[in-house]
C-alpha atoms as a PDB file:
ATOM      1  CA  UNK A   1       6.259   8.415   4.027  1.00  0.00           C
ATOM      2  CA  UNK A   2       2.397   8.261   4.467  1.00  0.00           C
ATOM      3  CA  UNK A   3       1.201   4.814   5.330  1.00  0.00           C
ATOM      4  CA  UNK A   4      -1.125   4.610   2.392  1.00  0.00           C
ATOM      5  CA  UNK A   5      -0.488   1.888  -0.520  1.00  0.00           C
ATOM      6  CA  UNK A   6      -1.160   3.148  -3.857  1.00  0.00           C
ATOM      7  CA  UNK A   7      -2.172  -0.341  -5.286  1.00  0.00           C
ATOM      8  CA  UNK A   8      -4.993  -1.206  -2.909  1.00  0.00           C
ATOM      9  CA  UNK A   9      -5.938   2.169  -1.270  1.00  0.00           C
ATOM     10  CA  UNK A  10      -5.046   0.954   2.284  1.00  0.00           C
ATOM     11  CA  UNK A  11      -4.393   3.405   4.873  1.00  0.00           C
ATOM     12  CA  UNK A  12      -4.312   3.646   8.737  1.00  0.00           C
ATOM     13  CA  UNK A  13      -7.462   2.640  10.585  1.00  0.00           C
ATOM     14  CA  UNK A  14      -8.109   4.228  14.055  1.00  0.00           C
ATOM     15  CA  UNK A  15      -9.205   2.834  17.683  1.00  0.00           C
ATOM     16  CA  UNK A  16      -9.166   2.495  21.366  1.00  0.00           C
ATOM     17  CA  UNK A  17      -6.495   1.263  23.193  1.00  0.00           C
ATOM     18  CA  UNK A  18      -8.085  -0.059  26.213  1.00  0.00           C
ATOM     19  CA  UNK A  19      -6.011  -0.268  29.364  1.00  0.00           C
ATOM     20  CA  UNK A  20      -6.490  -3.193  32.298  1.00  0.00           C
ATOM     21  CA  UNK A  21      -8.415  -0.545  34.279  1.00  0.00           C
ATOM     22  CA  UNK A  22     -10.608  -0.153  30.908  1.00  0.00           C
ATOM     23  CA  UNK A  23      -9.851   3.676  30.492  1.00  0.00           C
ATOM     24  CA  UNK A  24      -9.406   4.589  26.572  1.00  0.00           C
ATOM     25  CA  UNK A  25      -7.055   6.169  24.652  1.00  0.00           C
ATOM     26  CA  UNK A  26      -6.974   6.941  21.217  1.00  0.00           C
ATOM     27  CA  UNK A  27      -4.332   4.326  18.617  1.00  0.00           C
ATOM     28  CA  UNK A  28      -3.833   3.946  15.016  1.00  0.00           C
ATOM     29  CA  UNK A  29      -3.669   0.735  13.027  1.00  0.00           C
ATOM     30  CA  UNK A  30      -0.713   1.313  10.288  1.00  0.00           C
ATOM     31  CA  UNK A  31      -0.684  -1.194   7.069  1.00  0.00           C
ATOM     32  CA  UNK A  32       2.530  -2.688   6.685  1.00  0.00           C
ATOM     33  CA  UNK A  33       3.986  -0.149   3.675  1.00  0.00           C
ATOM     34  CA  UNK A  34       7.358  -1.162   1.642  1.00  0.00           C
ATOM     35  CA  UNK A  35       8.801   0.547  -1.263  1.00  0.00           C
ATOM     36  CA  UNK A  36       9.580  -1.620  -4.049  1.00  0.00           C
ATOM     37  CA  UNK A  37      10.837  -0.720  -7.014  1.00  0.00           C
ATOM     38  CA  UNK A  38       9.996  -2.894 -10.500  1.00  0.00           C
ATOM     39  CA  UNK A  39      10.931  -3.044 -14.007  1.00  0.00           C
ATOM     40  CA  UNK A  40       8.479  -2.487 -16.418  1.00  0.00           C
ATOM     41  CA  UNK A  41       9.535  -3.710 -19.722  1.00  0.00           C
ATOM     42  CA  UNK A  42       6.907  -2.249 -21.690  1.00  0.00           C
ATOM     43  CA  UNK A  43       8.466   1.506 -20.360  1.00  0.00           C
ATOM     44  CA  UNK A  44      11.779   0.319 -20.230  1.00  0.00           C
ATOM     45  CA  UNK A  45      12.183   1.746 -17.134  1.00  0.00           C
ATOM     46  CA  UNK A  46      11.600   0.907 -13.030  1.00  0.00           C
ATOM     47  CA  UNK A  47       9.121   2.275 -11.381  1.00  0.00           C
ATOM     48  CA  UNK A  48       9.152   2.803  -7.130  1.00  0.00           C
ATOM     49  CA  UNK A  49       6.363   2.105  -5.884  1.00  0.00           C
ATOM     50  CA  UNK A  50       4.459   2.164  -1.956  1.00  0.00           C
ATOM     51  CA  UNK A  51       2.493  -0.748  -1.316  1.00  0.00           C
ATOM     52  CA  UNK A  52       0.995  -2.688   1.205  1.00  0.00           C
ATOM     53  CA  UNK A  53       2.444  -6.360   1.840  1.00  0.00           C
ATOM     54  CA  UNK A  54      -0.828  -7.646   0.464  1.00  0.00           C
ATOM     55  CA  UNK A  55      -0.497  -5.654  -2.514  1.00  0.00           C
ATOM     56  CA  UNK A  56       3.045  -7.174  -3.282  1.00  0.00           C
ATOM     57  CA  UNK A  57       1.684 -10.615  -3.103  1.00  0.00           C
ATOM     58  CA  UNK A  58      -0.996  -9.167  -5.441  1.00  0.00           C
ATOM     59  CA  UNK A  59       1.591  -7.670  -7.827  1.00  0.00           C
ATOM     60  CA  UNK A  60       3.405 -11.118  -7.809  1.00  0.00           C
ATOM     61  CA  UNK A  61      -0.273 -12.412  -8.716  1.00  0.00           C
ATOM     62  CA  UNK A  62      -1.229 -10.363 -11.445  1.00  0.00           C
ATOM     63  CA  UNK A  63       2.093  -8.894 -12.954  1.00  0.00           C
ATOM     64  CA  UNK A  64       3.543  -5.553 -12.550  1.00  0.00           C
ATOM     65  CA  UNK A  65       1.775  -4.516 -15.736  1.00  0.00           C
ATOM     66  CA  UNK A  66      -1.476  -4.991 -14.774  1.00  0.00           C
ATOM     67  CA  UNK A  67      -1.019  -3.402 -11.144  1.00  0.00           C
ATOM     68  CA  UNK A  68       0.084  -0.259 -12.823  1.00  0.00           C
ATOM     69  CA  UNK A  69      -2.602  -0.694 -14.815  1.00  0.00           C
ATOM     70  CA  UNK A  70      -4.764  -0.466 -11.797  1.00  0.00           C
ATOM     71  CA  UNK A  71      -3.300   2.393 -10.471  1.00  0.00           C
ATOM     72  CA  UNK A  72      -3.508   4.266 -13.157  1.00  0.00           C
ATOM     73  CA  UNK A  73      -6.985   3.782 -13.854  1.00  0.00           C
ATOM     74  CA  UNK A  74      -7.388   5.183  -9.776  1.00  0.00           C
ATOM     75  CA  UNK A  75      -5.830   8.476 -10.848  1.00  0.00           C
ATOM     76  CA  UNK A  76      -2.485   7.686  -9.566  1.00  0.00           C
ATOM     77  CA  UNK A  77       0.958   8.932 -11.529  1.00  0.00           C
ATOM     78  CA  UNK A  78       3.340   6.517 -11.654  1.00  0.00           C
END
């Protein structure tokens, strides 16, 4: 599973790791991605989704109809 959320685009940042001697090394900062699945009344159907923890507090916000909404105006097939 790639650690990208489809509802708010977030994806792994990159960094140092920096050691007590200060030497670096290279590290990766990984959103927190869950698969959720919802029920979309309007489809009749559920729909699996990857998102971000932020973005399920978003969904929970706005409603899964809007949120696939919003991914669908990104490009995104859901």
């Amino acid at each position: 599973m790639s650690a990208h959320c489809q509802l708010t685009g977030a994806e792994p940042g990159f960094g140092n790791r920096i050691s007590h001697s200060h030497r670096r090394t290279s590290r990766r900062f990984d959103p927190n991605i869950q698969r959720k699945r919802y029920w979309m009344p309007s489809e009749g159907r559920y729909v699996r989704l990857t998102l971000s923890a932020r973005a399920v507090k978003t969904i929970d916000t706005i409603g899964i109809e809007a949120a696939v909404a919003r991914i669908r105006a990104r490009g995104v097939r859901v």
